[in-house]
PDB file of N, CA and C in Angstrom:
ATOM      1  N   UNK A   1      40.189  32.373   8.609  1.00  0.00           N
ATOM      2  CA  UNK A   1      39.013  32.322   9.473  1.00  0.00           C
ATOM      3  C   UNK A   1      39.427  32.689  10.902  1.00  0.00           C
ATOM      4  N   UNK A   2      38.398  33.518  11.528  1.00  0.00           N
ATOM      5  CA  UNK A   2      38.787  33.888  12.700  1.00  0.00           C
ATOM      6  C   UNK A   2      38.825  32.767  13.657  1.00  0.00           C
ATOM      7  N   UNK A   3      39.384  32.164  14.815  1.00  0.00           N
ATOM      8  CA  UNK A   3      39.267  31.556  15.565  1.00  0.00           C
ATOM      9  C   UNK A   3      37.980  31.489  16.664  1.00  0.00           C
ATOM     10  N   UNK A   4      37.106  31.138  16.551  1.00  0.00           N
ATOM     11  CA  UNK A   4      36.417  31.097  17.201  1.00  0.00           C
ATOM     12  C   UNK A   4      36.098  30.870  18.904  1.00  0.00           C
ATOM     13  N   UNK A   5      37.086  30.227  19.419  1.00  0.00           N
ATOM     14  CA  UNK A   5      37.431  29.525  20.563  1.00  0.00           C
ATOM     15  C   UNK A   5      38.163  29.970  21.365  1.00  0.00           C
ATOM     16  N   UNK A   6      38.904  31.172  20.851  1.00  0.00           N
ATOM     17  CA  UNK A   6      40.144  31.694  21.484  1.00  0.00           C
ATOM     18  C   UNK A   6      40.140  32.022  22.886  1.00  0.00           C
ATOM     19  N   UNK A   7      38.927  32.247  23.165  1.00  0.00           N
ATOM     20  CA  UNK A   7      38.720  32.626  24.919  1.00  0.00           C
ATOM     21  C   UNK A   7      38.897  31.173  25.673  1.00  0.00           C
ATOM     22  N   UNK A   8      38.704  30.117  24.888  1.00  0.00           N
ATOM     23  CA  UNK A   8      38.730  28.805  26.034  1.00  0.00           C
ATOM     24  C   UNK A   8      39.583  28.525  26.483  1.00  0.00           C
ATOM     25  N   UNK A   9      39.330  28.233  28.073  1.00  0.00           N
ATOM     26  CA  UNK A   9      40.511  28.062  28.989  1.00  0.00           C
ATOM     27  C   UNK A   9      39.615  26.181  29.533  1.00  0.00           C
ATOM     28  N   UNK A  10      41.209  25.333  29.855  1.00  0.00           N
ATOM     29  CA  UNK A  10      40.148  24.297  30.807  1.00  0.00           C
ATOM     30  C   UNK A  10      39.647  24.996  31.509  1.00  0.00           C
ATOM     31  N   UNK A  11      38.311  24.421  32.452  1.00  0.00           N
ATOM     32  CA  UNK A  11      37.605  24.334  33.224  1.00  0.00           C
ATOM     33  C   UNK A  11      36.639  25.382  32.792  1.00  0.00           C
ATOM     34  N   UNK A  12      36.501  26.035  31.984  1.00  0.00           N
ATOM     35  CA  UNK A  12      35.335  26.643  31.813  1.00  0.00           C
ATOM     36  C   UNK A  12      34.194  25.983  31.583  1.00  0.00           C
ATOM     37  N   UNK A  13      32.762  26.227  31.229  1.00  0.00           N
ATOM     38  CA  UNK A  13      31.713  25.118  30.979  1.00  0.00           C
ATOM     39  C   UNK A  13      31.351  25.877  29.577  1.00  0.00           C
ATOM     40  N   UNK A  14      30.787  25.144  28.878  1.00  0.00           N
ATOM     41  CA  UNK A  14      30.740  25.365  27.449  1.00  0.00           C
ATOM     42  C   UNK A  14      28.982  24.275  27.190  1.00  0.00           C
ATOM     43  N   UNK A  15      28.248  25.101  26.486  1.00  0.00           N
ATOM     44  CA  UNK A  15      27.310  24.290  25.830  1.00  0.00           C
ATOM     45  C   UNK A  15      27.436  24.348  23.995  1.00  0.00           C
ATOM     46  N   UNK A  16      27.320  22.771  23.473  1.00  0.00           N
ATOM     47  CA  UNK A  16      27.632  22.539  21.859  1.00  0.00           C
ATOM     48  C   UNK A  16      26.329  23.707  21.218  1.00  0.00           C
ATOM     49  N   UNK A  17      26.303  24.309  20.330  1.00  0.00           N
ATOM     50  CA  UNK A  17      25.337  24.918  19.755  1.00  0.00           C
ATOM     51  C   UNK A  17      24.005  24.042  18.863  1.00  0.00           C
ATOM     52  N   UNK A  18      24.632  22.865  18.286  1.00  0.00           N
ATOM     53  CA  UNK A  18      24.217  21.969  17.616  1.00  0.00           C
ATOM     54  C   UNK A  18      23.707  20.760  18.132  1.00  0.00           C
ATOM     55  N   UNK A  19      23.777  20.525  19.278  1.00  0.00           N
ATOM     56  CA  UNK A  19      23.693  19.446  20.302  1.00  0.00           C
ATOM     57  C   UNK A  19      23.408  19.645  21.483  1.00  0.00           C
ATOM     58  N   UNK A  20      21.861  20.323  21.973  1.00  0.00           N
ATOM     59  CA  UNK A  20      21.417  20.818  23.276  1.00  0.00           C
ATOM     60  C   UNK A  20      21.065  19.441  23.834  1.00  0.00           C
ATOM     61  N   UNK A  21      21.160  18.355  23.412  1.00  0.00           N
ATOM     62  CA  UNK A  21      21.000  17.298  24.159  1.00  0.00           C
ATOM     63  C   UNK A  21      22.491  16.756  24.757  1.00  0.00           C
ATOM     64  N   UNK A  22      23.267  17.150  24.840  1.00  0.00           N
ATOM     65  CA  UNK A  22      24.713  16.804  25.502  1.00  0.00           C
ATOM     66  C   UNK A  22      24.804  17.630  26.439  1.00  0.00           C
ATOM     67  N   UNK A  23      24.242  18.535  26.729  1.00  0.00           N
ATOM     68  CA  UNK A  23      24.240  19.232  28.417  1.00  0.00           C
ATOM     69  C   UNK A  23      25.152  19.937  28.169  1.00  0.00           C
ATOM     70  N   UNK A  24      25.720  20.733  29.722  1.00  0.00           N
ATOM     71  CA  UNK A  24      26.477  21.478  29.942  1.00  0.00           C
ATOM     72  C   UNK A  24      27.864  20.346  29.420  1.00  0.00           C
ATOM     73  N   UNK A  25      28.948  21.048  29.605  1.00  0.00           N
ATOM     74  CA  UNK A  25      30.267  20.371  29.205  1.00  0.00           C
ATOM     75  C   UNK A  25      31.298  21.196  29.701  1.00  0.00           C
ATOM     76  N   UNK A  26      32.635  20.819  30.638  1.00  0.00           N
ATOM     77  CA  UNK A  26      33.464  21.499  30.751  1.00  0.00           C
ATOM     78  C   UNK A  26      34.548  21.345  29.933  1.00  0.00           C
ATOM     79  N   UNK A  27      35.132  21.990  29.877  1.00  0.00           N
ATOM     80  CA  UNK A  27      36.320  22.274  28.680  1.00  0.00           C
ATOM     81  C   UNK A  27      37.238  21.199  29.352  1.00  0.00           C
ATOM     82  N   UNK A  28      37.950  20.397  28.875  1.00  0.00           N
ATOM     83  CA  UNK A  28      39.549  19.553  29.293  1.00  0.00           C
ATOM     84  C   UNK A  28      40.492  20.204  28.611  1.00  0.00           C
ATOM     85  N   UNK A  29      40.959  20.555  27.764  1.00  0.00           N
ATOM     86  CA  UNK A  29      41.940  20.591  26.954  1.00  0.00           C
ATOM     87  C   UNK A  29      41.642  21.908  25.643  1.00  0.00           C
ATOM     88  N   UNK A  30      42.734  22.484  25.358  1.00  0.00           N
ATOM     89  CA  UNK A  30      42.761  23.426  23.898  1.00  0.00           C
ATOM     90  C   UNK A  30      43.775  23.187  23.474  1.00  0.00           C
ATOM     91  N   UNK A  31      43.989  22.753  22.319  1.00  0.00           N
ATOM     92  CA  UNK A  31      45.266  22.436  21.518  1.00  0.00           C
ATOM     93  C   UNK A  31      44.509  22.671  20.212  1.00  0.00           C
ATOM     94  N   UNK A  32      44.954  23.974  20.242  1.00  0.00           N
ATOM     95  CA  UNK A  32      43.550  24.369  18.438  1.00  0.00           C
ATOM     96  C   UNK A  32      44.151  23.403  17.592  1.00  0.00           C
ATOM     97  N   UNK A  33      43.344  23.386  16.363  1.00  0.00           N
ATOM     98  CA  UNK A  33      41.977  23.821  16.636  1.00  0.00           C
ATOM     99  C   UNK A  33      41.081  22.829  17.729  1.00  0.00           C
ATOM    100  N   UNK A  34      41.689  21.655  18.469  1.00  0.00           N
ATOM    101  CA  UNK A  34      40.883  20.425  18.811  1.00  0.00           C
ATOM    102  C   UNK A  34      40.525  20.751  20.642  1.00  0.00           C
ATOM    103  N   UNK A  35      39.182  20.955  20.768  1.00  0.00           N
ATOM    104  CA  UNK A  35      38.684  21.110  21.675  1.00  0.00           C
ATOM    105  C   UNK A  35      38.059  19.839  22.781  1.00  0.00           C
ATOM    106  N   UNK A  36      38.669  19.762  23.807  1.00  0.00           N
ATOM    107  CA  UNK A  36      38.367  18.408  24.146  1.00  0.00           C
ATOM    108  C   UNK A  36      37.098  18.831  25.163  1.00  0.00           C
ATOM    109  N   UNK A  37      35.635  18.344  25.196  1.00  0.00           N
ATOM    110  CA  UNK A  37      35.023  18.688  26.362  1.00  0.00           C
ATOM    111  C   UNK A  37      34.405  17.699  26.846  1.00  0.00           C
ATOM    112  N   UNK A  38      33.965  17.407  28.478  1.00  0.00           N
ATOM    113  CA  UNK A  38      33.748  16.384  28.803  1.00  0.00           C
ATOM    114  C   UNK A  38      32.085  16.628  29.006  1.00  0.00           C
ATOM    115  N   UNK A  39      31.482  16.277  28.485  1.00  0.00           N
ATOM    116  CA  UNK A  39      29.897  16.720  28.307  1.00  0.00           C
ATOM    117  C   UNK A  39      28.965  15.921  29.534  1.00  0.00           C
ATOM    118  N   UNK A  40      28.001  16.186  30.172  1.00  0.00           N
ATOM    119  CA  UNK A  40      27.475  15.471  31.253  1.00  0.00           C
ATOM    120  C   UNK A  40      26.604  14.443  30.220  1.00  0.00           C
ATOM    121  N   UNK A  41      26.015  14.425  29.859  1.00  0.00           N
ATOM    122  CA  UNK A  41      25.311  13.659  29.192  1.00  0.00           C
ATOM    123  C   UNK A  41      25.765  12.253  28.026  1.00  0.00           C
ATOM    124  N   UNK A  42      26.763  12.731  27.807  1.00  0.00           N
ATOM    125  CA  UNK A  42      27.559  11.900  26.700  1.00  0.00           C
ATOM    126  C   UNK A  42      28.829  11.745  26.554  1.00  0.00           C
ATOM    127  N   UNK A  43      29.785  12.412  28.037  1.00  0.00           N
ATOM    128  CA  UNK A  43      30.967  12.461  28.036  1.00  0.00           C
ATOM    129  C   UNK A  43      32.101  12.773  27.355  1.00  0.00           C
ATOM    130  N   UNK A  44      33.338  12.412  27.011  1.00  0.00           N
ATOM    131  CA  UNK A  44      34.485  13.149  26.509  1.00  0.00           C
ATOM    132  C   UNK A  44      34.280  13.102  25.163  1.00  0.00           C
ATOM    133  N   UNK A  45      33.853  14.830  24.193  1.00  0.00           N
ATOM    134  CA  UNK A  45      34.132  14.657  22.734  1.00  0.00           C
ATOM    135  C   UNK A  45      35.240  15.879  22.382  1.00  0.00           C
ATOM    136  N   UNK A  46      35.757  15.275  21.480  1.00  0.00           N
ATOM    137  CA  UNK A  46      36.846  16.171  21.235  1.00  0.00           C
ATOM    138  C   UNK A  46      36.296  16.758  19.933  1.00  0.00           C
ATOM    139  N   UNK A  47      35.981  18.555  19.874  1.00  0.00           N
ATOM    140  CA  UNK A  47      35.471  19.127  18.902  1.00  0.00           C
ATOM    141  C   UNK A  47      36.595  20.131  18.267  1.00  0.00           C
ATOM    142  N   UNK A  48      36.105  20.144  16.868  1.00  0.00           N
ATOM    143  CA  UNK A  48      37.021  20.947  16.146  1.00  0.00           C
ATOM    144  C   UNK A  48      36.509  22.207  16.140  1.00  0.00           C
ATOM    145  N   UNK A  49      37.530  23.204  16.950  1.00  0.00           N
ATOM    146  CA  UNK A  49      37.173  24.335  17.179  1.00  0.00           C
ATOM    147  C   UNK A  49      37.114  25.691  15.728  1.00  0.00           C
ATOM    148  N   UNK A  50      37.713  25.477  14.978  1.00  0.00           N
ATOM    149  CA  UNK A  50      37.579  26.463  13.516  1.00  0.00           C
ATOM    150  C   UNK A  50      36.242  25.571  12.885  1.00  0.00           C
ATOM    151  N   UNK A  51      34.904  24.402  13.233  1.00  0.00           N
ATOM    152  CA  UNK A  51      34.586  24.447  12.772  1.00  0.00           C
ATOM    153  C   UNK A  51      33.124  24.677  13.729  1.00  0.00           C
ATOM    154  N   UNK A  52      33.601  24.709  14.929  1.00  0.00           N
ATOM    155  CA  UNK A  52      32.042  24.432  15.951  1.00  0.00           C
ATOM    156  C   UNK A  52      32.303  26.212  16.603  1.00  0.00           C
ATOM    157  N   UNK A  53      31.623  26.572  17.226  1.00  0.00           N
ATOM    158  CA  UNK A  53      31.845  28.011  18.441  1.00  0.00           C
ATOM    159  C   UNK A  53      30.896  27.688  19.691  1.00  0.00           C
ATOM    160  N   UNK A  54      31.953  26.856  20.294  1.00  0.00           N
ATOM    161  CA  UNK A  54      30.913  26.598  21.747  1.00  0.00           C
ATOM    162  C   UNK A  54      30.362  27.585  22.347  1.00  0.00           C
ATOM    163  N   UNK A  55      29.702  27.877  22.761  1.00  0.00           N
ATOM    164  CA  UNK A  55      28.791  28.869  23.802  1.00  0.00           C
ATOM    165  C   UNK A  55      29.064  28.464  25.133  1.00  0.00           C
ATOM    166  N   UNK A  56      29.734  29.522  25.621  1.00  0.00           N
ATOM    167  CA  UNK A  56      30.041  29.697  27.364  1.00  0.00           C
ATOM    168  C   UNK A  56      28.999  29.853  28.400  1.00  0.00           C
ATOM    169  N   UNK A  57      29.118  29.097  29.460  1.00  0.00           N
ATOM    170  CA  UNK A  57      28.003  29.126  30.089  1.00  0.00           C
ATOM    171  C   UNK A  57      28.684  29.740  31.656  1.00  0.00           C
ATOM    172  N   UNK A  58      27.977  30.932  32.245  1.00  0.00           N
ATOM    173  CA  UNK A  58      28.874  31.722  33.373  1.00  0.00           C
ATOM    174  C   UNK A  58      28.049  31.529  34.341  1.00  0.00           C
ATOM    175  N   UNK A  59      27.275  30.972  33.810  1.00  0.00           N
ATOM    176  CA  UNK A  59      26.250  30.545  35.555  1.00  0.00           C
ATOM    177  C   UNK A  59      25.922  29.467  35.519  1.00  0.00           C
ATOM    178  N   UNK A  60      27.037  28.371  35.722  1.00  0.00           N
ATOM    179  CA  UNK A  60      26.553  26.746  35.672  1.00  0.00           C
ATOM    180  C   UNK A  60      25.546  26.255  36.573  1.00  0.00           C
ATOM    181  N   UNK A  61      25.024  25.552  35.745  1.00  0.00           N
ATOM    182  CA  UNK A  61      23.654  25.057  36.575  1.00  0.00           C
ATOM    183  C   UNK A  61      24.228  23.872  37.555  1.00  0.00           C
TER     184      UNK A  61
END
């Protein structure tokens, strides 16, 4: 499976695809596949990146 995540760097902002109620989220950590992001709404979840594809957000609100 392709990696999905491979562009994530910390500090980028990332929104969950599956979870538009957790807000924007910046990236903490990449240690594939485990994606750590700290979400405004619901704070630090650590997602599994071969199974989620966060969506990058380039104009944070």
């Amino acid at each position: 499976m392709t990696d999905l995540n491979a562009f994530l760097e910390p500090g980028m902002f990332v929104r969950h695809p599956n979870e538009p109620d957790w807000g924007l989220g910046q990236v903490q950590s990449v240690i594939m596949p485990r994606i750590t992001v700290n979400f405004r709404e619901v704070g630090k979840v650590v997602i599994n990146g071969s199974q989620v594809a966060l969506v990058p957000v380039f104009d944070e609100e």
